[in-house]
N, C-alpha and C. Protein backbone atom coordinates (compact mmCIF):
# COMPACT_ATOMS: atom_id res chain seq x y z
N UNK A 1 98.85 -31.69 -26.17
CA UNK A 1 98.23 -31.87 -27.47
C UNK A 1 96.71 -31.66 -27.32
N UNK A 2 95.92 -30.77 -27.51
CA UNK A 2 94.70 -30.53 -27.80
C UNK A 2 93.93 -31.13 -28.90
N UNK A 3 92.72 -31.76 -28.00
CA UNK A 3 92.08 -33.01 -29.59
C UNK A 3 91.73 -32.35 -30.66
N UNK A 4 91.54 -32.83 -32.01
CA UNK A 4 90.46 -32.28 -32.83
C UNK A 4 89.26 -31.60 -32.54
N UNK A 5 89.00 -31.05 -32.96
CA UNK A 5 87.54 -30.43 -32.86
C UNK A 5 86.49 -31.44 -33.31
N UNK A 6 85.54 -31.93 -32.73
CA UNK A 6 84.70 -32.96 -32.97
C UNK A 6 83.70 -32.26 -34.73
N UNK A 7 83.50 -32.82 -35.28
CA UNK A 7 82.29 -32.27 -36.22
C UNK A 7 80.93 -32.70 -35.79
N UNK A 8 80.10 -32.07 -36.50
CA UNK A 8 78.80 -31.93 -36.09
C UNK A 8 78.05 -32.42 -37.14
N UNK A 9 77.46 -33.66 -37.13
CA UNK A 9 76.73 -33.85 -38.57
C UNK A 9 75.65 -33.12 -38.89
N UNK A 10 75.04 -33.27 -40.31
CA UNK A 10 74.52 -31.76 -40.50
C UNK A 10 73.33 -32.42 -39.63
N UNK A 11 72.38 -33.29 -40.28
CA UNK A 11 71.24 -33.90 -39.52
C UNK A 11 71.28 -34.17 -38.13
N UNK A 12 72.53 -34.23 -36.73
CA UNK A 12 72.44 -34.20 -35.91
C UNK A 12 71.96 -32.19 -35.57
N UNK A 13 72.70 -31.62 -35.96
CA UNK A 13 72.85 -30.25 -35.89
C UNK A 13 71.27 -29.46 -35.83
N UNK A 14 70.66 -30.17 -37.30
CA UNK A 14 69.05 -30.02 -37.38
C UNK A 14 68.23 -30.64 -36.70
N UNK A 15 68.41 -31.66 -36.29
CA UNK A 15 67.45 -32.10 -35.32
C UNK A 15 67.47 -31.37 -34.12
N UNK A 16 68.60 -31.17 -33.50
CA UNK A 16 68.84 -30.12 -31.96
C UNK A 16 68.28 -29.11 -32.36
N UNK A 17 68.16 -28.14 -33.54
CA UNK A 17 67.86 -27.28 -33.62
C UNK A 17 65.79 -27.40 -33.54
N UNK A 18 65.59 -28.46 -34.48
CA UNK A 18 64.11 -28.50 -34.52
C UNK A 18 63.75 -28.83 -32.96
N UNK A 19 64.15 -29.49 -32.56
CA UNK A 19 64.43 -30.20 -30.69
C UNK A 19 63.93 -28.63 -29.94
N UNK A 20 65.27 -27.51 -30.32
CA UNK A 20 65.26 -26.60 -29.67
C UNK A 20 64.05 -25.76 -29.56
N UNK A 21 63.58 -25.53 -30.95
CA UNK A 21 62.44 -25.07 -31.25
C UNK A 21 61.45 -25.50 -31.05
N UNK A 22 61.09 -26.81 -31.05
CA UNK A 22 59.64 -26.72 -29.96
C UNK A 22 59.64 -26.46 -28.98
N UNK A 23 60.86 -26.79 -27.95
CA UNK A 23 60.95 -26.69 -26.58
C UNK A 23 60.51 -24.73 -26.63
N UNK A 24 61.36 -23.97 -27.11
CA UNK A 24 61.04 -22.59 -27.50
C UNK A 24 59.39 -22.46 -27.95
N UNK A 25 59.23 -22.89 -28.30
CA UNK A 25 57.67 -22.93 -28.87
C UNK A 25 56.54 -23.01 -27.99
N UNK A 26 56.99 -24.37 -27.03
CA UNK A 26 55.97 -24.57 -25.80
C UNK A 26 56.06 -23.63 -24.92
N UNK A 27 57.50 -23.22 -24.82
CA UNK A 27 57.76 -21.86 -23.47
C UNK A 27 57.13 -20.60 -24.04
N UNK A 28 57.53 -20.63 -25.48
CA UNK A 28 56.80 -19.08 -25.54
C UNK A 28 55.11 -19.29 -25.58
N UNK A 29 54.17 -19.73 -26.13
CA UNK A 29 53.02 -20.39 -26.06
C UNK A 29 52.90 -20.02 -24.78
N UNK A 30 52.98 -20.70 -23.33
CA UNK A 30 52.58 -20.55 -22.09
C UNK A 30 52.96 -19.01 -21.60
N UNK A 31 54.13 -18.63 -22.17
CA UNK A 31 54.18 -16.82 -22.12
C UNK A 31 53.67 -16.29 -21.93
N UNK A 32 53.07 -16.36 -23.51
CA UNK A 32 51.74 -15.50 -24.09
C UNK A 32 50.60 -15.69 -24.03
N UNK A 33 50.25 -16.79 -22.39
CA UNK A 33 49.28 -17.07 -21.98
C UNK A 33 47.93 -18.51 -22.76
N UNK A 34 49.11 -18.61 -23.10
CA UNK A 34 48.22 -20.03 -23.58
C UNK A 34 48.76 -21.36 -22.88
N UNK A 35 48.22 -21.55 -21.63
CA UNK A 35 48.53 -22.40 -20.60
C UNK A 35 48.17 -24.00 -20.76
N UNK A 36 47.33 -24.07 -21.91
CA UNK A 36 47.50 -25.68 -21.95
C UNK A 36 47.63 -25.80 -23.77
N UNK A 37 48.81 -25.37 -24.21
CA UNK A 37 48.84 -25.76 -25.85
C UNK A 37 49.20 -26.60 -26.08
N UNK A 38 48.27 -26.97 -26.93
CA UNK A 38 48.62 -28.59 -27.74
C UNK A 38 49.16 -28.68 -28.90
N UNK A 39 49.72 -29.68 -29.34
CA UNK A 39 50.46 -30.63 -29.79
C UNK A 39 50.97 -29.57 -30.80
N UNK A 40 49.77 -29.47 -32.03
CA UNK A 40 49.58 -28.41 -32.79
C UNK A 40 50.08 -27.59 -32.86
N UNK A 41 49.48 -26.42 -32.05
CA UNK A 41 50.00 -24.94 -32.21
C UNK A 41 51.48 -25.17 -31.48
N UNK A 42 51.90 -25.97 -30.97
CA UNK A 42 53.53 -25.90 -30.52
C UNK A 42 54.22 -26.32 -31.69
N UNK A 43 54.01 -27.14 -32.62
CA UNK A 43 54.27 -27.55 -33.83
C UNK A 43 53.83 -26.37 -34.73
N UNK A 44 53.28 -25.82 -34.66
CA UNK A 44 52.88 -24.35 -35.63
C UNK A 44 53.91 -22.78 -35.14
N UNK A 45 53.46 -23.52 -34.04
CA UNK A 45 54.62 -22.31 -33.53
C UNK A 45 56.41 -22.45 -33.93
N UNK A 46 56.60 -23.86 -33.76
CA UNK A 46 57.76 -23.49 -34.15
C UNK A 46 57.83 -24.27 -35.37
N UNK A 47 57.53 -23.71 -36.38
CA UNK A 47 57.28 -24.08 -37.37
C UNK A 47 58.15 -25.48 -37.83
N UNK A 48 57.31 -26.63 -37.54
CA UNK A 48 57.67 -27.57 -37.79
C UNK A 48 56.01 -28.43 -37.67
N UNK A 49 56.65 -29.80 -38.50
CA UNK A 49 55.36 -30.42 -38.63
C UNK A 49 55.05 -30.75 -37.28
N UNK A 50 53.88 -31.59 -37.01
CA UNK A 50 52.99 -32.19 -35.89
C UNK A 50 54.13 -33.56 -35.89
N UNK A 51 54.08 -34.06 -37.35
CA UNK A 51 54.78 -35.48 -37.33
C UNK A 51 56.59 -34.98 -36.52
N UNK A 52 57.14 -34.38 -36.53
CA UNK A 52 58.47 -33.95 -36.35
C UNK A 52 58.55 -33.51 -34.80
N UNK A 53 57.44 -32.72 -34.56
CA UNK A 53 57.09 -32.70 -32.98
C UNK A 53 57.04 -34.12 -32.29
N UNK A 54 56.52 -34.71 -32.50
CA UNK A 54 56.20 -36.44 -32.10
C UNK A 54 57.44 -37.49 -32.45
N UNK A 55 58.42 -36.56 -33.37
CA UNK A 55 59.63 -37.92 -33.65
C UNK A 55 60.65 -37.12 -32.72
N UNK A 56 60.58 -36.33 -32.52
CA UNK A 56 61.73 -35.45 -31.03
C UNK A 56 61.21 -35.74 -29.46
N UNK A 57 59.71 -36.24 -29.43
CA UNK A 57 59.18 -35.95 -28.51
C UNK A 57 58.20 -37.36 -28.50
N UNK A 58 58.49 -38.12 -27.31
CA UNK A 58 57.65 -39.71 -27.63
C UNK A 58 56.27 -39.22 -27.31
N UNK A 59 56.01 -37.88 -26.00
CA UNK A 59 54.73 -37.45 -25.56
C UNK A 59 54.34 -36.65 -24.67
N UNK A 60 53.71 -35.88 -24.55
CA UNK A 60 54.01 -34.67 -23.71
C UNK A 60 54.94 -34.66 -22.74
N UNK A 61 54.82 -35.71 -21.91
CA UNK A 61 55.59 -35.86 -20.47
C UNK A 61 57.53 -35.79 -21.17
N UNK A 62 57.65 -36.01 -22.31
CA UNK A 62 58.86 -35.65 -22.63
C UNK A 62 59.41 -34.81 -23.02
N UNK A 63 58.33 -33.71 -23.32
CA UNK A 63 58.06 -32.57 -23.47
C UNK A 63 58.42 -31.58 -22.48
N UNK A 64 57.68 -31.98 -21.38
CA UNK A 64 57.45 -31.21 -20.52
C UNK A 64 58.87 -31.17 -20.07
N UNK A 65 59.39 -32.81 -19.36
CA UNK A 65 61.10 -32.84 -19.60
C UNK A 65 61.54 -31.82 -19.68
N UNK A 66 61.90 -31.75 -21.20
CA UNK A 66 62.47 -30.87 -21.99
C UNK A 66 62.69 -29.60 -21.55
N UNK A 67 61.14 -29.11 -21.65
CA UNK A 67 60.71 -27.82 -21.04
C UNK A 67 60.98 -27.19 -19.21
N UNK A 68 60.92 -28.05 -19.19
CA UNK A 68 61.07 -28.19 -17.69
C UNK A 68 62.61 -27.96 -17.08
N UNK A 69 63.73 -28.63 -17.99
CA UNK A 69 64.77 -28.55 -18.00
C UNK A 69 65.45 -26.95 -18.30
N UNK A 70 64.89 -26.41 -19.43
CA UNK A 70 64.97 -25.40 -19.56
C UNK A 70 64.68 -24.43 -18.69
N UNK A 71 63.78 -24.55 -18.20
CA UNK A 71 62.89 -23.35 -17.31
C UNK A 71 64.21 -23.43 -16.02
N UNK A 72 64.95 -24.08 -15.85
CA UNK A 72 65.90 -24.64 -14.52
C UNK A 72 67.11 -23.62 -15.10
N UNK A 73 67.30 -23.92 -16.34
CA UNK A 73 68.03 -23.05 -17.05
C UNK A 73 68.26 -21.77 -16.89
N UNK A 74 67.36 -21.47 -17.07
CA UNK A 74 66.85 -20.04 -17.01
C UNK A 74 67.04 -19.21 -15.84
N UNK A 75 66.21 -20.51 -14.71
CA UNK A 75 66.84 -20.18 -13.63
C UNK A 75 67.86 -19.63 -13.31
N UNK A 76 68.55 -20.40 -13.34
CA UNK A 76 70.24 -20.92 -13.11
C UNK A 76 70.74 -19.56 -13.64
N UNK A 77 70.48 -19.29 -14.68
CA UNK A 77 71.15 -17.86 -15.57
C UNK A 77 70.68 -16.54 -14.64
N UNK A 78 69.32 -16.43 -14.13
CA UNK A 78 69.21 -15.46 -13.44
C UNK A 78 69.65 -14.91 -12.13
N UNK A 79 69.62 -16.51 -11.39
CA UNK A 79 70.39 -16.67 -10.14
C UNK A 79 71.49 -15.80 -9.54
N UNK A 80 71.33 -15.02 -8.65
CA UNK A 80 72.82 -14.34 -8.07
C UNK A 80 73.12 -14.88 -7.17
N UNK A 81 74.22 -15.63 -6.62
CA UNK A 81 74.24 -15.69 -5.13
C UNK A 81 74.19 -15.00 -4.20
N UNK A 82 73.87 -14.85 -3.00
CA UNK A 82 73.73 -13.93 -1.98
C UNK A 82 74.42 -14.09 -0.97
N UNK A 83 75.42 -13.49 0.15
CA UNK A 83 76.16 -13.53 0.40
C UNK A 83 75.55 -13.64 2.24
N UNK A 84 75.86 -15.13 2.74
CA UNK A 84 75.23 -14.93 3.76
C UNK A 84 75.97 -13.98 5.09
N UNK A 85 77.30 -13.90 4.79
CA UNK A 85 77.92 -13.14 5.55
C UNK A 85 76.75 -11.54 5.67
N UNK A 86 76.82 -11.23 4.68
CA UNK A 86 75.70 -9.62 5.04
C UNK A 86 74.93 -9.70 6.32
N UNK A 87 74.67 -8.19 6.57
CA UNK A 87 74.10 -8.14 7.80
C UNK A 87 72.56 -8.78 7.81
N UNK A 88 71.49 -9.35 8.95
CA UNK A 88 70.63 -9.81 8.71
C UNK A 88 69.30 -8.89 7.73
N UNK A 89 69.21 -7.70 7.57
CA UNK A 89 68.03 -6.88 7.19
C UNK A 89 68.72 -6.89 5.83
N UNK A 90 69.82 -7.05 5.03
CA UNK A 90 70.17 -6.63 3.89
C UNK A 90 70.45 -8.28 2.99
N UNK A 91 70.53 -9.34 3.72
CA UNK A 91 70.31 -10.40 3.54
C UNK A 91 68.66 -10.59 2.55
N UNK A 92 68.25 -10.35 3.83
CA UNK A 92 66.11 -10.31 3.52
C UNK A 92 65.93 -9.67 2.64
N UNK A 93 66.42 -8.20 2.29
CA UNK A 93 66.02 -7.37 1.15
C UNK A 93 66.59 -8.16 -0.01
N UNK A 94 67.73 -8.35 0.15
CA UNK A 94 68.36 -8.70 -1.39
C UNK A 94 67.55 -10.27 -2.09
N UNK A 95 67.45 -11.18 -1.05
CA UNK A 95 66.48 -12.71 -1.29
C UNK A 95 65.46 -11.98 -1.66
N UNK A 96 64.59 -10.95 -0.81
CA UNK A 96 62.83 -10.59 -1.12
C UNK A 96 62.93 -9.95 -2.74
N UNK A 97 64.32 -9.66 -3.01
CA UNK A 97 64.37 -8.59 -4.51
C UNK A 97 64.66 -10.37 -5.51
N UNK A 98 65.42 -10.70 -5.13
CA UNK A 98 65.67 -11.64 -6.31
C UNK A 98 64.48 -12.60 -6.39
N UNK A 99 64.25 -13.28 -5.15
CA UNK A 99 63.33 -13.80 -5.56
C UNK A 99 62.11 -13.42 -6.14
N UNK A 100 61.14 -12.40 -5.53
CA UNK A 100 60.42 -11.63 -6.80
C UNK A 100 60.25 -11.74 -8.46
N UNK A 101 61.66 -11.73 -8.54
CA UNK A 101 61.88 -11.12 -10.07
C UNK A 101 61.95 -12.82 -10.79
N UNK A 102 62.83 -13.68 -9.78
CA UNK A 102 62.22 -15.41 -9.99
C UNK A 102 61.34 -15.72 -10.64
N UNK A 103 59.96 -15.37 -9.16
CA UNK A 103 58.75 -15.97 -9.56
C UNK A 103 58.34 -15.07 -10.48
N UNK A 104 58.55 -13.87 -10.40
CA UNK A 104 57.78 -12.85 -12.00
C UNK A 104 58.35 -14.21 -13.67
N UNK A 105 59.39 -14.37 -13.17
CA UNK A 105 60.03 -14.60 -14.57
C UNK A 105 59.16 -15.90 -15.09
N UNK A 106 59.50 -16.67 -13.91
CA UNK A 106 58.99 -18.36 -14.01
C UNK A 106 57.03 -18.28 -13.70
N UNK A 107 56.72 -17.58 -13.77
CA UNK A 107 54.94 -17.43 -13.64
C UNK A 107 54.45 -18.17 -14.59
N UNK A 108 54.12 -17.83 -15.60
CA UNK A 108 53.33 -18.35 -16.87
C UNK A 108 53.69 -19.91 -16.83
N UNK A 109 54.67 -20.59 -16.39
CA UNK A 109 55.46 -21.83 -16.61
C UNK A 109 54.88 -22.50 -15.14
N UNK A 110 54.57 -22.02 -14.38
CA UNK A 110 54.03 -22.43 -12.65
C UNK A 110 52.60 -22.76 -12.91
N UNK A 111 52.01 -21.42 -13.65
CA UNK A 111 50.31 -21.76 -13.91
C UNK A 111 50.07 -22.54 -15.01
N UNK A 112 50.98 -22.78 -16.13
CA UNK A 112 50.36 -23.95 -17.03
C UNK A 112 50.58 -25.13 -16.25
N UNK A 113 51.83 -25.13 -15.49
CA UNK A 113 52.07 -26.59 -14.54
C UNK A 113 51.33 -27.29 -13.74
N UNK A 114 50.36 -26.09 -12.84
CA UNK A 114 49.64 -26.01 -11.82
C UNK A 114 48.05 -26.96 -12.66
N UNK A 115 48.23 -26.62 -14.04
CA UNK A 115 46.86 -27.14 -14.41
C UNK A 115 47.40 -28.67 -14.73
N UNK A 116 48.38 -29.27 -15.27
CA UNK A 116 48.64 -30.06 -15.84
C UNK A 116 49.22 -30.97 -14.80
N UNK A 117 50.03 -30.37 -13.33
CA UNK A 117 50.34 -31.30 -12.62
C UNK A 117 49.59 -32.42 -11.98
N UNK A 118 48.60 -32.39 -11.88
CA UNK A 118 47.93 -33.62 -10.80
C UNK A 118 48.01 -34.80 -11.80
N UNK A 119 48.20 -34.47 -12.88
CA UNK A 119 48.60 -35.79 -14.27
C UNK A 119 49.87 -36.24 -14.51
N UNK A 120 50.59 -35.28 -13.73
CA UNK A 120 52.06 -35.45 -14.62
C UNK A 120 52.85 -35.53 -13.52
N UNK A 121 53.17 -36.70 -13.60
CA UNK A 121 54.53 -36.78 -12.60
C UNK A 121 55.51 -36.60 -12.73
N UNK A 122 55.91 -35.58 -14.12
CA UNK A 122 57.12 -35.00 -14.37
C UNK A 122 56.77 -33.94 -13.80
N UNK A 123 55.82 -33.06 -14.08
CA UNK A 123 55.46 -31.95 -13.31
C UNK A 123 55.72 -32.36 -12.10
N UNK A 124 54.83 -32.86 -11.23
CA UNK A 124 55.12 -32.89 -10.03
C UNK A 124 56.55 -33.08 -9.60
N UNK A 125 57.79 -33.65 -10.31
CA UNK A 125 59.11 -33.88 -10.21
C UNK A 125 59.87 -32.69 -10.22
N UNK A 126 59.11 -31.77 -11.00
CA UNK A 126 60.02 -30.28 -11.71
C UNK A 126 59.61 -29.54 -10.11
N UNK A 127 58.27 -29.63 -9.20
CA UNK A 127 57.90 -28.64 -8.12
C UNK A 127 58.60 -29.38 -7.32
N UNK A 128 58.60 -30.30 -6.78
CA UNK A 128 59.53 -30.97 -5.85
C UNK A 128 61.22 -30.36 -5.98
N UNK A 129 61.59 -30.19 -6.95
CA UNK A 129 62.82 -30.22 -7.30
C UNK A 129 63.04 -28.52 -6.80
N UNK A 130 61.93 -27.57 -7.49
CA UNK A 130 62.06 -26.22 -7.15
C UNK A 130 62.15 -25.79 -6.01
N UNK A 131 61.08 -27.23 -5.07
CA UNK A 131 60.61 -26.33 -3.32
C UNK A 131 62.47 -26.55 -3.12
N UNK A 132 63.14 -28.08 -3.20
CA UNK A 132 64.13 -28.27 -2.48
C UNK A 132 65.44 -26.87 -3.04
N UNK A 133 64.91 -26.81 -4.08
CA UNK A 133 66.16 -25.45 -4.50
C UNK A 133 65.82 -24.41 -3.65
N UNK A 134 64.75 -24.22 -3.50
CA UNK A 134 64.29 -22.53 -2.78
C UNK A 134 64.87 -22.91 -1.21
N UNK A 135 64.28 -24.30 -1.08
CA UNK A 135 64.77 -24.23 0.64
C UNK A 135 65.96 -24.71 1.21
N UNK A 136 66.52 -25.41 -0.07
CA UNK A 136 68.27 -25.32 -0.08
C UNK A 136 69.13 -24.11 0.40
N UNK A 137 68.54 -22.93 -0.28
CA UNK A 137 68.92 -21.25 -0.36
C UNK A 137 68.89 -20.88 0.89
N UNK A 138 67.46 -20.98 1.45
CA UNK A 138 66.86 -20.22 2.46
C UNK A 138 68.09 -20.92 4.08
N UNK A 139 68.03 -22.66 3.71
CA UNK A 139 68.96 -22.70 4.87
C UNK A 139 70.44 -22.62 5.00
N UNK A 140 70.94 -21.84 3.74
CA UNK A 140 72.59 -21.40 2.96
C UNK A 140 72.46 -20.11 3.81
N UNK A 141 71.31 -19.28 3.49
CA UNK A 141 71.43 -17.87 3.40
C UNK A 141 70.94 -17.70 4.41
N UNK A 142 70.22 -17.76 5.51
CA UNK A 142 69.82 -18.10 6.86
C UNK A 142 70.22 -18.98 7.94
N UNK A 143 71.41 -19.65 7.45
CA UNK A 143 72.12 -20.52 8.48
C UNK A 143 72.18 -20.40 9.95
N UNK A 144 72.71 -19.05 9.98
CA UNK A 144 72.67 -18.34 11.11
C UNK A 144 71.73 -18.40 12.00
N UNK A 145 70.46 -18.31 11.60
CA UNK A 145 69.16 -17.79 12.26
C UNK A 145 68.39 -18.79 12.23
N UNK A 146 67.95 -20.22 11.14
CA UNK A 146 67.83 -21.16 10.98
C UNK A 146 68.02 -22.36 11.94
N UNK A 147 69.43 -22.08 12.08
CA UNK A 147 69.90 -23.42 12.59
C UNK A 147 69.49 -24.74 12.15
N UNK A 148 69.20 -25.92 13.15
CA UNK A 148 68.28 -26.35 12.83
C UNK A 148 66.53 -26.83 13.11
N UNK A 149 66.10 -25.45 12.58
CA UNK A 149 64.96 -25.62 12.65
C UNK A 149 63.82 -25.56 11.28
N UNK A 150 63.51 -27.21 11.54
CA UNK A 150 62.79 -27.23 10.62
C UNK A 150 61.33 -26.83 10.14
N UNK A 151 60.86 -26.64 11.29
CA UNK A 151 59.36 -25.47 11.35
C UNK A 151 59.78 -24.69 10.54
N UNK A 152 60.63 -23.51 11.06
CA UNK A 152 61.07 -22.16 10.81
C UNK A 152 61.00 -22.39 8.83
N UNK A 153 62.10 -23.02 8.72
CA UNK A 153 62.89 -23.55 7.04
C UNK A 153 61.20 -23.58 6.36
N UNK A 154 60.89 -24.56 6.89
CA UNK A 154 59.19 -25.16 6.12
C UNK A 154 58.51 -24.03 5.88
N UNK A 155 58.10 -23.03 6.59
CA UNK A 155 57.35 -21.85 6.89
C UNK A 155 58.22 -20.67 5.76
N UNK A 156 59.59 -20.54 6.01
CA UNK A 156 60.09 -20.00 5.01
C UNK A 156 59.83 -20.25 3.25
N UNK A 157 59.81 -21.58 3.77
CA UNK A 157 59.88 -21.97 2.26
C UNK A 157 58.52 -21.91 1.20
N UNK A 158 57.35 -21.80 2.19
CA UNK A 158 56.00 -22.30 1.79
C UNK A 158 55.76 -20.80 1.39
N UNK A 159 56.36 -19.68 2.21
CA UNK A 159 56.09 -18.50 1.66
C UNK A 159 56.76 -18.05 0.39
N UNK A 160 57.95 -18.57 0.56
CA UNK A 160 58.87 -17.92 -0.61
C UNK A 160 57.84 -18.93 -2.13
N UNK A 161 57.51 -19.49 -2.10
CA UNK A 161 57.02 -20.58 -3.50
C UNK A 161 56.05 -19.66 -4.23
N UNK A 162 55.71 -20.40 -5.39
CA UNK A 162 54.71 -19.71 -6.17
C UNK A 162 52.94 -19.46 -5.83
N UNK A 163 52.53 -20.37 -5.23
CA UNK A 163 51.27 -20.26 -4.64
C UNK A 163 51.15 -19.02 -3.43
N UNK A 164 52.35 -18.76 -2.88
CA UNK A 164 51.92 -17.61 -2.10
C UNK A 164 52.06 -16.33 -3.18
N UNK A 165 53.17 -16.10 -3.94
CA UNK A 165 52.88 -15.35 -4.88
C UNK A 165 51.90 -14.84 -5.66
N UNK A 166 51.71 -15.94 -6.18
CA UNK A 166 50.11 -15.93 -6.92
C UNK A 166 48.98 -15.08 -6.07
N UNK A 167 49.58 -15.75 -5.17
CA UNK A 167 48.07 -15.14 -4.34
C UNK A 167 48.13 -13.77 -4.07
N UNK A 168 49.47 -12.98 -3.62
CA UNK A 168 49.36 -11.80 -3.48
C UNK A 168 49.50 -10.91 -5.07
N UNK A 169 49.62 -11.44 -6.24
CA UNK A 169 49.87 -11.02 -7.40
C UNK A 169 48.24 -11.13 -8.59
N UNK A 170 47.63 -12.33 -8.06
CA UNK A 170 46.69 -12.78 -8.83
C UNK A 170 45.60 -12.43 -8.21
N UNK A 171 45.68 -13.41 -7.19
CA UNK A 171 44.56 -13.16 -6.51
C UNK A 171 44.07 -11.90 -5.91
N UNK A 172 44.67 -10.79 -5.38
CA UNK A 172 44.65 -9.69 -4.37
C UNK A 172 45.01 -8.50 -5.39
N UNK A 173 45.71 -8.86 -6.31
CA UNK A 173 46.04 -8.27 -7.48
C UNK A 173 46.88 -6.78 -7.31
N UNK A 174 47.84 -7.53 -6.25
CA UNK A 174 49.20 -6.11 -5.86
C UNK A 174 50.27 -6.20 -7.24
N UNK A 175 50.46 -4.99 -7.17
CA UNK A 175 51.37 -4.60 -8.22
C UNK A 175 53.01 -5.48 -7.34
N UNK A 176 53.84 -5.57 -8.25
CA UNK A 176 55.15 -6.72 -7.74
C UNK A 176 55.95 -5.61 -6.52
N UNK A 177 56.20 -4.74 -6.52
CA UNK A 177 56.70 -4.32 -5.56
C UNK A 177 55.73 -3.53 -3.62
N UNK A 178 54.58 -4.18 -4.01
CA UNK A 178 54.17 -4.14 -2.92
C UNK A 178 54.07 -5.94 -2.34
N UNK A 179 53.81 -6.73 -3.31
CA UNK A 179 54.39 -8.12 -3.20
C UNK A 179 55.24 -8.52 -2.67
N UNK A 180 56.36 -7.45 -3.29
CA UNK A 180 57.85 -7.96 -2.74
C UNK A 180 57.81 -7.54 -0.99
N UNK A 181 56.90 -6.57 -0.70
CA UNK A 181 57.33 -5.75 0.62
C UNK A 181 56.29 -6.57 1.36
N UNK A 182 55.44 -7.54 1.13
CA UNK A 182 54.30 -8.44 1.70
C UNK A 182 55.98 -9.91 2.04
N UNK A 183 56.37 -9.80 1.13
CA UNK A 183 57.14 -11.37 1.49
C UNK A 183 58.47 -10.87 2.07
N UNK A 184 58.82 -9.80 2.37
CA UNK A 184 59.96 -9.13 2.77
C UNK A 184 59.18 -9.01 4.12
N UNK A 185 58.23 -8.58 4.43
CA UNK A 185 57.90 -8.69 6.40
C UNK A 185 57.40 -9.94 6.31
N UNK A 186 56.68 -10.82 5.82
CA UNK A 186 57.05 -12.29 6.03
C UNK A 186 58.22 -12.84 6.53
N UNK A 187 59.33 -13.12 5.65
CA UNK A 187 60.28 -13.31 6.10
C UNK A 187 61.09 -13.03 7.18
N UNK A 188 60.76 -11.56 7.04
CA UNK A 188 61.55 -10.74 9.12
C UNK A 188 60.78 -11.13 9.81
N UNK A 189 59.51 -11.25 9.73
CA UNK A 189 58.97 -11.70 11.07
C UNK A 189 58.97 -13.17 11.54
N UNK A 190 59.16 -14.21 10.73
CA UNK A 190 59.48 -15.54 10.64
C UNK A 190 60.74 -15.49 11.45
N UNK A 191 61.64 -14.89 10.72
CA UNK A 191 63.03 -14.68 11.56
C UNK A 191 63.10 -13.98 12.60
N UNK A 192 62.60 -13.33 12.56
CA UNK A 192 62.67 -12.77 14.06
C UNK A 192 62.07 -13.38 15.29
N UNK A 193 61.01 -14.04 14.90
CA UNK A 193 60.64 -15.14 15.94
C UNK A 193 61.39 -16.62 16.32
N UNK A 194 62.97 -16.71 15.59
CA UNK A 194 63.85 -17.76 15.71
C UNK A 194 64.71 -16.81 16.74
């Protein structure tokens, strides 16, 4: 016997939706390079009042939550697994390609964070959470070569993150596929010295 179909009240339905839309609002905002928007223009953006932003949302940090949750999302959707069985050089290429396209995706969401984290200990909860995903991967998909070594893992991991990115993207200002080939001999040579 298969249950009823639950209904959806209309006012629960609209609120998720207004819910949805700021969260949409704050992500696109930091997109389009507006790295610390307030209250306001996220409430303008997704067109809803300031007061309606604040009854979904007790205050930024629940916000960020929100946002934060999403961005994991997103993740998660882009994510391929990688198959650690592959040989070791086709392993490295395929991590140095996905991840790339990662940090390309999740950028704008790293540098508004980066300004706002030393305040926010949700922020700081969302980077904690990312290093352990990236270096979760690295010792799945490197098992082999890894073992256990935790130098090696640490060193992996500090490269694969967004601050080394940045730096070869922002700072040095390489186009993404000479980036990718900067963290692709990173990585072999890390490994190759295990």
């Amino acid at each position: 016997m298969t249950p009823a179909p639950q209904r959806v009240d209309g006012r629960t339905a609209r609120s998720e939706r207004t819910r949805t839309a700021i969260v949409d609002a704050h992500l696109q905002l930091i997109s389009e390079g507006d790295l610390r928007p307030t209250a306001d223009r996220i409430a303008k953006t997704a067109g809803v009042s300031l007061r309606a932003l604040w009854s979904h949302f007790a205050d930024m940090e629940a916000l960020f939550t929100a946002s934060g949750k999403r961005v994991l999302e997103l993740r998660d959707a882009a994510y391929q697994p990688i198959s650690p069985d592959l040989p070791l050089a086709e392993r490295i290429e395929a991590y140095c390609r996905q991840r790339a396209r990662l940090l390309e995706q999740i950028g704008p969401t790293a540098k508004a964070a980066g300004i706002k984290e030393p305040f926010s200990e949700t922020l700081r909860r969302y980077r904690r959470m990312h290093v352990q995903r990236v270096r979760e991967e690295l010792a799945t998909l490197f098992a082999a070569e890894v073992r256990d070594n935790d130098e090696l893992l640490d060193a992996l991991t500090a490269v694969s993150m967004w601050p080394t990115w940045s730096t070869w993207r922002e700072t040095m200002g390489l186009p993404v596929t000479a980036a990718r080939a900067r963290l692709s001999r990173t990585v072999t040579s890390l490994l190759a010295s295990a």
